[in-house]
PDB file of N, CA and C in Angstrom:
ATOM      1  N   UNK A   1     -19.302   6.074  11.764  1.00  0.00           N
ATOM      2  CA  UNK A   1     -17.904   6.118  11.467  1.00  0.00           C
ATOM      3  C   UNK A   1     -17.683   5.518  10.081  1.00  0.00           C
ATOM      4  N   UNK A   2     -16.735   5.804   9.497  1.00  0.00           N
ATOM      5  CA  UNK A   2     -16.812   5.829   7.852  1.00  0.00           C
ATOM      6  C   UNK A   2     -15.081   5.830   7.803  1.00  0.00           C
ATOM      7  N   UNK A   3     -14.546   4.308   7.472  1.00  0.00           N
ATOM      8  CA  UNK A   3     -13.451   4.145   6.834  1.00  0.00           C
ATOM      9  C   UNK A   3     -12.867   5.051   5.410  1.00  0.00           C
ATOM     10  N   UNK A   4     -11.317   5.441   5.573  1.00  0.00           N
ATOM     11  CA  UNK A   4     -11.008   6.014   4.774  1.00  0.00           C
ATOM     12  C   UNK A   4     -10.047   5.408   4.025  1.00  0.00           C
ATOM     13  N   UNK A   5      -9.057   5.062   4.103  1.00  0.00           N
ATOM     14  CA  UNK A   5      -8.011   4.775   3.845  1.00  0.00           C
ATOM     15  C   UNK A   5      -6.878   3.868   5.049  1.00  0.00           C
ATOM     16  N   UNK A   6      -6.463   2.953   4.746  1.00  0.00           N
ATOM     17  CA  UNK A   6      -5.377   2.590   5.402  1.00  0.00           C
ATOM     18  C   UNK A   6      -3.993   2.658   4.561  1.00  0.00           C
ATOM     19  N   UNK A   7      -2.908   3.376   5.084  1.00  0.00           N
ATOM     20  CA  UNK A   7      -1.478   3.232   4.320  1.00  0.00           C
ATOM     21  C   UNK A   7      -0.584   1.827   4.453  1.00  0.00           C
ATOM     22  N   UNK A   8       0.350   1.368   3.702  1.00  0.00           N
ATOM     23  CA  UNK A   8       0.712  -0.409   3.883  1.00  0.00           C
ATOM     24  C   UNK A   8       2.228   0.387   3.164  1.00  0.00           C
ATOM     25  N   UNK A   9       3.197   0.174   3.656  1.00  0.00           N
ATOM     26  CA  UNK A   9       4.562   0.428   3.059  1.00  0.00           C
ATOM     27  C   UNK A   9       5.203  -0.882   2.942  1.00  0.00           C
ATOM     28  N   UNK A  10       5.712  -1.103   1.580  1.00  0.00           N
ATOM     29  CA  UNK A  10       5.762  -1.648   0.548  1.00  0.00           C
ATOM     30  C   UNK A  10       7.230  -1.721   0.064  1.00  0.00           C
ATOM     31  N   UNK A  11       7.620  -3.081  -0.050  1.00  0.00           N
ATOM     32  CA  UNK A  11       9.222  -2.623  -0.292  1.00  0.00           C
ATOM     33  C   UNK A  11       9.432  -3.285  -1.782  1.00  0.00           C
ATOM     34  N   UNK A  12       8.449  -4.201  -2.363  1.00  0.00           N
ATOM     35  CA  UNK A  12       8.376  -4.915  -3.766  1.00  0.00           C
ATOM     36  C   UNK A  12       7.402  -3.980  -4.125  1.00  0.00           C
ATOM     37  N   UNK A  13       6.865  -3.286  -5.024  1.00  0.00           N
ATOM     38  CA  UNK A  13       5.626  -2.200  -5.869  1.00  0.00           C
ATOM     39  C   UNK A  13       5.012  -3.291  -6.385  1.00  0.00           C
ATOM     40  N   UNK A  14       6.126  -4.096  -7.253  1.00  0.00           N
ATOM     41  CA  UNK A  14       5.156  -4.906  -8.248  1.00  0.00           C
ATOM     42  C   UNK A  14       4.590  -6.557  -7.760  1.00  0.00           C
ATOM     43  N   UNK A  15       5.704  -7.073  -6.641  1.00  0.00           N
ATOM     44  CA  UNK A  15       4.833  -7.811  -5.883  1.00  0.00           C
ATOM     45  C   UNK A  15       3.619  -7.662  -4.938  1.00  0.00           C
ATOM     46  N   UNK A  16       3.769  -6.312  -4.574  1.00  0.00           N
ATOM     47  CA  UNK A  16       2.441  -6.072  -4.059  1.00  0.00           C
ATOM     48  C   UNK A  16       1.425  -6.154  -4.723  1.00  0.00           C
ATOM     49  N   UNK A  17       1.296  -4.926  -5.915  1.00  0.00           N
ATOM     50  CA  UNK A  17       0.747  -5.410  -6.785  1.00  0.00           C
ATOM     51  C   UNK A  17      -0.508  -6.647  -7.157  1.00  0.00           C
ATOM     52  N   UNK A  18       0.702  -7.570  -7.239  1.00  0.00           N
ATOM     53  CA  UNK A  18       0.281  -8.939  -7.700  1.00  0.00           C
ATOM     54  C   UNK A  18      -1.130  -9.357  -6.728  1.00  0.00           C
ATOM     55  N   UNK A  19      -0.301  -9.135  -5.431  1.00  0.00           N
ATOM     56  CA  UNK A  19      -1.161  -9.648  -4.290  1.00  0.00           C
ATOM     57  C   UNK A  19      -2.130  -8.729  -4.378  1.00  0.00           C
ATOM     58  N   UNK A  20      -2.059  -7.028  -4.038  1.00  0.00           N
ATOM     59  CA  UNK A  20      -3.514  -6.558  -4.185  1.00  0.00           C
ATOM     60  C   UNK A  20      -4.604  -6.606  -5.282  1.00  0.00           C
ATOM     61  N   UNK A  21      -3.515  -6.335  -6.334  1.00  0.00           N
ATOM     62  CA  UNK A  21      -4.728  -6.407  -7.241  1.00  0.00           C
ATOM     63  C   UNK A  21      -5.100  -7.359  -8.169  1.00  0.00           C
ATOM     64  N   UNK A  22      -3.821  -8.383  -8.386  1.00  0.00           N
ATOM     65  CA  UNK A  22      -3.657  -9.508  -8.793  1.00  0.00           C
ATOM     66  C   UNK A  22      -4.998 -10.718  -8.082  1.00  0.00           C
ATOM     67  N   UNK A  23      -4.354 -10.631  -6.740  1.00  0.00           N
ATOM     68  CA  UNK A  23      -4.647 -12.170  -6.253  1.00  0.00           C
ATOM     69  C   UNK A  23      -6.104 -11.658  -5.359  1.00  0.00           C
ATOM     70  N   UNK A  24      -6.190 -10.480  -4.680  1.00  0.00           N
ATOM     71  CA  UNK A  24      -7.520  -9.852  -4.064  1.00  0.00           C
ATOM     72  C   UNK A  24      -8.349  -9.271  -4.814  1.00  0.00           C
ATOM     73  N   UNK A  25      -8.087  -8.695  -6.093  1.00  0.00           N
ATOM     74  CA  UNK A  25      -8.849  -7.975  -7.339  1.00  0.00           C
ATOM     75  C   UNK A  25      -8.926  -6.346  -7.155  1.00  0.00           C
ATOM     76  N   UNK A  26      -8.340  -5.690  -5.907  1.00  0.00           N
ATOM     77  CA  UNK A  26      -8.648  -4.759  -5.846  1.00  0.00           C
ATOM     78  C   UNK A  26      -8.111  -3.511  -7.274  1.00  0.00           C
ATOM     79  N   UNK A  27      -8.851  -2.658  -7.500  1.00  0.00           N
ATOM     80  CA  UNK A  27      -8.571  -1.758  -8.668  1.00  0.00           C
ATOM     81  C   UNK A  27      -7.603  -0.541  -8.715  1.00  0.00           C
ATOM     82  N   UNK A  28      -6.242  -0.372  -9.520  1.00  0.00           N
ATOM     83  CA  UNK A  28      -5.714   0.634  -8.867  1.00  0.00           C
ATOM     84  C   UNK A  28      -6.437   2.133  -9.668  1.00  0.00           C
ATOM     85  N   UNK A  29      -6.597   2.802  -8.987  1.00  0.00           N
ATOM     86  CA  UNK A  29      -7.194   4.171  -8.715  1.00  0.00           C
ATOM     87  C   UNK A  29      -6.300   5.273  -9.253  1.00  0.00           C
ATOM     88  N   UNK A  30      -5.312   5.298  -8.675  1.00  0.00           N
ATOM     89  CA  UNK A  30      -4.106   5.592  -8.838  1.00  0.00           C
ATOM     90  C   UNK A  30      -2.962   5.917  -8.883  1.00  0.00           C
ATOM     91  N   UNK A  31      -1.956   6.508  -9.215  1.00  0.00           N
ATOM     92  CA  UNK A  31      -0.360   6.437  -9.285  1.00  0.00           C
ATOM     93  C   UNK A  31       0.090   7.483  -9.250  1.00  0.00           C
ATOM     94  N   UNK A  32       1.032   7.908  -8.220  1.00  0.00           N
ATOM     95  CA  UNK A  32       1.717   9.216  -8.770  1.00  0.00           C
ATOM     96  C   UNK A  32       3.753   8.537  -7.742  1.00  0.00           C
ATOM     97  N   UNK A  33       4.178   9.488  -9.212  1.00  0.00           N
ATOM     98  CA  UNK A  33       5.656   9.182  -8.423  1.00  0.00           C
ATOM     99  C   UNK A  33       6.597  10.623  -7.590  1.00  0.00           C
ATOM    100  N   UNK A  34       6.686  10.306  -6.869  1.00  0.00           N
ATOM    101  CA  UNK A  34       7.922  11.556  -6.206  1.00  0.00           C
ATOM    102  C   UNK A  34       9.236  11.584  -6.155  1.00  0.00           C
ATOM    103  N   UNK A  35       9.322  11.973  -7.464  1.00  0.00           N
ATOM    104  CA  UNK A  35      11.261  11.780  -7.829  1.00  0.00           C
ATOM    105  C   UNK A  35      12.178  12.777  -6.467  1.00  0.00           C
ATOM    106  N   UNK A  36      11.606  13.558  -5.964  1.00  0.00           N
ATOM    107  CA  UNK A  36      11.929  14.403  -5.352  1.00  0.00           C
ATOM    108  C   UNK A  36      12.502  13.608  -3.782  1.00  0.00           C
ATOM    109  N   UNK A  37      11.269  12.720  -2.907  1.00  0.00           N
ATOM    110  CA  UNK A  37      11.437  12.556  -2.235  1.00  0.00           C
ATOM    111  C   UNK A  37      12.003  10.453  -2.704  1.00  0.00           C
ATOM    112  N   UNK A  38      11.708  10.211  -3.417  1.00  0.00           N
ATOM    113  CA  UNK A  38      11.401   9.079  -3.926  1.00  0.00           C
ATOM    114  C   UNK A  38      11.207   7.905  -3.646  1.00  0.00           C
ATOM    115  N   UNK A  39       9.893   8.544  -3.757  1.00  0.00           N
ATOM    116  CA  UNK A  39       8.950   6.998  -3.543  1.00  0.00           C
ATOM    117  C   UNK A  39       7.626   7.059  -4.538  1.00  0.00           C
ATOM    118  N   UNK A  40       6.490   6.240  -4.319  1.00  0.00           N
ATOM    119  CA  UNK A  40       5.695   5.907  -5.388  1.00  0.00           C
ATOM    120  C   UNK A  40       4.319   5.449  -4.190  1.00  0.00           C
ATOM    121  N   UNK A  41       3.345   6.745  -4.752  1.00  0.00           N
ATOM    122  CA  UNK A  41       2.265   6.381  -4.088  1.00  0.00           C
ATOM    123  C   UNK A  41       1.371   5.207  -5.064  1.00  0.00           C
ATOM    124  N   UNK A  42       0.203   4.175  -4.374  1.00  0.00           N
ATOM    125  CA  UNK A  42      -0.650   3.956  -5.535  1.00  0.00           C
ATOM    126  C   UNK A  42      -1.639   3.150  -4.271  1.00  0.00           C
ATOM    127  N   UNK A  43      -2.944   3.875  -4.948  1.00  0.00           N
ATOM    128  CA  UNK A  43      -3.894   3.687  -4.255  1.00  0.00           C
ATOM    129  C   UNK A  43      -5.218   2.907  -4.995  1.00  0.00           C
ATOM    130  N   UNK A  44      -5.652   1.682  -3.926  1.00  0.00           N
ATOM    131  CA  UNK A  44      -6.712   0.682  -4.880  1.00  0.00           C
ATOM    132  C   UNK A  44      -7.915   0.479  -3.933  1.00  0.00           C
ATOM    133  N   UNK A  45      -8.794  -0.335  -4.659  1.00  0.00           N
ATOM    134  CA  UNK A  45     -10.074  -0.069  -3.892  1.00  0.00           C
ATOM    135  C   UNK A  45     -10.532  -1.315  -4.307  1.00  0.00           C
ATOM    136  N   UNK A  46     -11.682  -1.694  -4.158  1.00  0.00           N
ATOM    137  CA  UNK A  46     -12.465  -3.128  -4.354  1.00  0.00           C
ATOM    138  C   UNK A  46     -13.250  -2.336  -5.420  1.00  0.00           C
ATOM    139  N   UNK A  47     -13.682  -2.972  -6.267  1.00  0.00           N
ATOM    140  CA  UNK A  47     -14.990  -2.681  -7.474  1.00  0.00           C
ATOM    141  C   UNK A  47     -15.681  -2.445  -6.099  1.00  0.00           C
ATOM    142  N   UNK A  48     -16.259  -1.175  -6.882  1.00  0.00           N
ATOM    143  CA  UNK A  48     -17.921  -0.692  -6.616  1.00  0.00           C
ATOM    144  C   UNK A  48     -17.978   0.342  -4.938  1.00  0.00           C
ATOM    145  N   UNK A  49     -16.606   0.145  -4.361  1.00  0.00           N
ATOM    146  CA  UNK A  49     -16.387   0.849  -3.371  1.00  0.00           C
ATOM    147  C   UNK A  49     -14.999   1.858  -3.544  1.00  0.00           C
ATOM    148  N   UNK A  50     -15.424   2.988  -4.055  1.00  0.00           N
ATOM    149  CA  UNK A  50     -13.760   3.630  -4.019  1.00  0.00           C
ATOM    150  C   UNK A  50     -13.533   4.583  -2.773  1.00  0.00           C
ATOM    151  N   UNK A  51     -14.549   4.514  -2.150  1.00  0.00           N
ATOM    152  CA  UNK A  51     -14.121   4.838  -1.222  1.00  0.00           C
ATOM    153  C   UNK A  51     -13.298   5.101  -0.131  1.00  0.00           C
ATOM    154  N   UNK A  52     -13.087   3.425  -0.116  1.00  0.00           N
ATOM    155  CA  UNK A  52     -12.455   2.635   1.225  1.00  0.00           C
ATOM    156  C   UNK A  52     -11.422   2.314   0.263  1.00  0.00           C
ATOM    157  N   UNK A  53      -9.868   2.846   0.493  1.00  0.00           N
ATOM    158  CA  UNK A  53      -8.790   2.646  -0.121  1.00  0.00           C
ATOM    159  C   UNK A  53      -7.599   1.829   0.529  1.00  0.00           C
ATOM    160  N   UNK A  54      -6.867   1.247  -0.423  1.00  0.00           N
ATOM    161  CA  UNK A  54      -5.786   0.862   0.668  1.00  0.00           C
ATOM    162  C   UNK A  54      -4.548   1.495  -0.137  1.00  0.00           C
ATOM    163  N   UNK A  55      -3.489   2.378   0.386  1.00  0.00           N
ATOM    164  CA  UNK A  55      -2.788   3.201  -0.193  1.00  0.00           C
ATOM    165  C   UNK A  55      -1.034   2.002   0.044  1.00  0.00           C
ATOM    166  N   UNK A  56      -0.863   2.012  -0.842  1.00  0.00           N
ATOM    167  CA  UNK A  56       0.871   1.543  -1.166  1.00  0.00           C
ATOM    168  C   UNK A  56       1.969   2.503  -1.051  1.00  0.00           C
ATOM    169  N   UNK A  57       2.727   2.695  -0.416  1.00  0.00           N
ATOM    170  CA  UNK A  57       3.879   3.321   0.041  1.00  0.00           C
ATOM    171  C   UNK A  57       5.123   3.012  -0.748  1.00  0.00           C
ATOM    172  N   UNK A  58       5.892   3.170  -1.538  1.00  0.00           N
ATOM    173  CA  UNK A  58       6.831   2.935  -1.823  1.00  0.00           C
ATOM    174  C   UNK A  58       8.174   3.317  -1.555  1.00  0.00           C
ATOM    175  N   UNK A  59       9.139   2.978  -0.791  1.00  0.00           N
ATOM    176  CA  UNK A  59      10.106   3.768  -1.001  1.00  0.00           C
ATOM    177  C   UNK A  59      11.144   3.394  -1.691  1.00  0.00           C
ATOM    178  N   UNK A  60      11.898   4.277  -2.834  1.00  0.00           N
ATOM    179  CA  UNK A  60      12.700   3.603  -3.859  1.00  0.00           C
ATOM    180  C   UNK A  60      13.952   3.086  -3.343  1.00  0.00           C
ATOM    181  N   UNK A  61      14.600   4.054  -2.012  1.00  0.00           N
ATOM    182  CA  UNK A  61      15.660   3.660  -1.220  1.00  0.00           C
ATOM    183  C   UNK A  61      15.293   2.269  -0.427  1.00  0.00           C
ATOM    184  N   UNK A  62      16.111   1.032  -0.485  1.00  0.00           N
ATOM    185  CA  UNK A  62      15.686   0.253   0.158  1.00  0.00           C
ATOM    186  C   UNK A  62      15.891   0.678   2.028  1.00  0.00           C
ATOM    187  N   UNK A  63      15.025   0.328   3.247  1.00  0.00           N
ATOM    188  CA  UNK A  63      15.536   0.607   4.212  1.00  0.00           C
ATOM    189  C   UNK A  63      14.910  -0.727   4.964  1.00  0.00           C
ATOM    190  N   UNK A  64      16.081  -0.510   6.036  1.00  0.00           N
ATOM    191  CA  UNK A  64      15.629  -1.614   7.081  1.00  0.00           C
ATOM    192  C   UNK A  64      14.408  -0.908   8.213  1.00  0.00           C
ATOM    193  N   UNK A  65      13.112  -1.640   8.032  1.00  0.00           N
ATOM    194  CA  UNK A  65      11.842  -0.959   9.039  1.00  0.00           C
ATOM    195  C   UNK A  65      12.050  -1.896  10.180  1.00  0.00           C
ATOM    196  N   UNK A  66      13.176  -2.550  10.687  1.00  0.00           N
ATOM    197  CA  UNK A  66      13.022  -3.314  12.093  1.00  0.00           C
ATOM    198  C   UNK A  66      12.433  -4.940  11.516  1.00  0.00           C
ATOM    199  N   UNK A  67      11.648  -5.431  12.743  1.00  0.00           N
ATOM    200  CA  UNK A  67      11.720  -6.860  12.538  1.00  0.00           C
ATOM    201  C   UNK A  67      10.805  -7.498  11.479  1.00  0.00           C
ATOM    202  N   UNK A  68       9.561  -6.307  11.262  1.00  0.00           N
ATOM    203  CA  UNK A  68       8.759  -6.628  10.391  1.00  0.00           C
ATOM    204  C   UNK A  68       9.340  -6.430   8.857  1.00  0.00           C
ATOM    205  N   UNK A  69      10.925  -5.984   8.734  1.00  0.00           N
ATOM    206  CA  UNK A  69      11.306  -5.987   7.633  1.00  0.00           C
ATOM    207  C   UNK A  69      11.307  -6.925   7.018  1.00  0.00           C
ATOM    208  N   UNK A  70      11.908  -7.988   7.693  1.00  0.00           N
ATOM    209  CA  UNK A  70      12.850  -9.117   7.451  1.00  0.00           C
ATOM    210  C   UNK A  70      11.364 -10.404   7.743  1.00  0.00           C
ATOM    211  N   UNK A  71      10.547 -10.073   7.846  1.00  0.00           N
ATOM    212  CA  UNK A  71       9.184 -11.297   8.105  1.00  0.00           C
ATOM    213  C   UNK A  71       8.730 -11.847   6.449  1.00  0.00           C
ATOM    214  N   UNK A  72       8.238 -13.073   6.672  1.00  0.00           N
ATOM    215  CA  UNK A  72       8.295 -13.730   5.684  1.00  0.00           C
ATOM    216  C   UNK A  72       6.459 -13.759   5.530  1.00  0.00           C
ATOM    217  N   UNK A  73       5.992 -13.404   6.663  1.00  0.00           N
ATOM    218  CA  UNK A  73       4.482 -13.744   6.615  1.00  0.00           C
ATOM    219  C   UNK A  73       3.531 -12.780   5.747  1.00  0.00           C
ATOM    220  N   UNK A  74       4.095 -11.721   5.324  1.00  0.00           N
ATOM    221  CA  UNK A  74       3.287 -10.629   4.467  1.00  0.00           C
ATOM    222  C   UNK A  74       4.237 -10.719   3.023  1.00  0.00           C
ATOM    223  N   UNK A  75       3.394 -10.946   2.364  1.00  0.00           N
ATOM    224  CA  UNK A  75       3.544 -10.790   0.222  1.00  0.00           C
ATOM    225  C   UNK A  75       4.049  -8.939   0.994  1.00  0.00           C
ATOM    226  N   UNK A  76       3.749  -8.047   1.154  1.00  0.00           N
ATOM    227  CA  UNK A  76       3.776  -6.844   1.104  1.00  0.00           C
ATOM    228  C   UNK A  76       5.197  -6.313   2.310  1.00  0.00           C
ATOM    229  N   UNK A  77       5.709  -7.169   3.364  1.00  0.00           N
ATOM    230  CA  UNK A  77       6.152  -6.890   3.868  1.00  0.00           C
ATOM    231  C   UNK A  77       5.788  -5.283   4.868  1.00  0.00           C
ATOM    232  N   UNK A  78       5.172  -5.340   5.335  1.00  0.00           N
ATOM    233  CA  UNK A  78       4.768  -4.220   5.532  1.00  0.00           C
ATOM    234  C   UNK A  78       4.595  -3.704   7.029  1.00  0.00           C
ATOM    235  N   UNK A  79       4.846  -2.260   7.275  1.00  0.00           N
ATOM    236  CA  UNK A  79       5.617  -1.929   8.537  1.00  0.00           C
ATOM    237  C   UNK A  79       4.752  -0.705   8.917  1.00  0.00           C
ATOM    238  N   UNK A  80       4.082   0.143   8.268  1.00  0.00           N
ATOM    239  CA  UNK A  80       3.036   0.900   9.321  1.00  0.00           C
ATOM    240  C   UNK A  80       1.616   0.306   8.383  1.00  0.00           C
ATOM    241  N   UNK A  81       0.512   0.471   9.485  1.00  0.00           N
ATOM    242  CA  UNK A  81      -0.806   0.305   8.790  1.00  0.00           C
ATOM    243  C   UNK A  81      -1.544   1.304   9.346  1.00  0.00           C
ATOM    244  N   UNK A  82      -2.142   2.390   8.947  1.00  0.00           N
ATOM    245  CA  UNK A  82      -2.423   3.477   9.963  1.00  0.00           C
ATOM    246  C   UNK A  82      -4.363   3.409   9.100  1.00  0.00           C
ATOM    247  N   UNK A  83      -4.927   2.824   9.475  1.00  0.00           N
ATOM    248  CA  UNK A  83      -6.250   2.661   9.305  1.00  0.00           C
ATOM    249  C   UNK A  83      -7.407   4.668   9.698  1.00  0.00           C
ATOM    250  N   UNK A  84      -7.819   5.188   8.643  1.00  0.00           N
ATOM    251  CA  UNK A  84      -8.052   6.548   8.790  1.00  0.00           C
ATOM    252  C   UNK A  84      -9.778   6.663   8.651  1.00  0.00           C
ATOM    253  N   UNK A  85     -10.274   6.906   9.623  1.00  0.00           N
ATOM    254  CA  UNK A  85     -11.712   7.093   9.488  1.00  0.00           C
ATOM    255  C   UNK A  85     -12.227   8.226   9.755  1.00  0.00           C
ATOM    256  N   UNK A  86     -13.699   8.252   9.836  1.00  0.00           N
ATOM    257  CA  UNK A  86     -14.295   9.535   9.820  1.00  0.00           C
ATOM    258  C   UNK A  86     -15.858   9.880  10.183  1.00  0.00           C
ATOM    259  N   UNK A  87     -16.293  10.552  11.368  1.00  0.00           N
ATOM    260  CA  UNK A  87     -17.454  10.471  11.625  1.00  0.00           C
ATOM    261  C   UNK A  87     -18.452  10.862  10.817  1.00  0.00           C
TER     262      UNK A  87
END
């Protein structure tokens, strides 16, 4: 089994940021924006593994995701984690 990606939705971009790639080192890979639907993908990896990604969710509309909105315990605030693997 072979990790792919996990998604993390993100209500600060640039405090996340800080924390992923800032304070964990991970590398961002990269960026694309969707004016359309609007939000802001950006996807990072650890040096030497790009494999195994962790993808940032952005949405530009602020919304309330329930209780994990309002939690103080995640820099990322963050409300689905959908971990994606592969045999």
């Amino acid at each position: 089994m072979k990790y792919l990606h996990t998604m993390v939705r993100v209500t600060d971009i640039e405090q996340s940021l800080r924390f992923y790639r800032d304070a964990l080192g991970l590398i961002e890979l990269s960026r694309k924006d969707y004016p359309q639907g609007r939000y802001t993908l950006v996807f990072l990896a650890a040096h030497g593994d790009e494999q195994a990604q962790v993808e940032l969710t952005h949405n530009w509309i602020r919304r309330a995701y329930g209780a994990a909105a309002t939690s103080a315990t995640s820099p990322t605030r963050s409300t689905t984690s959908t971990a994606r693997v592969s045999a």
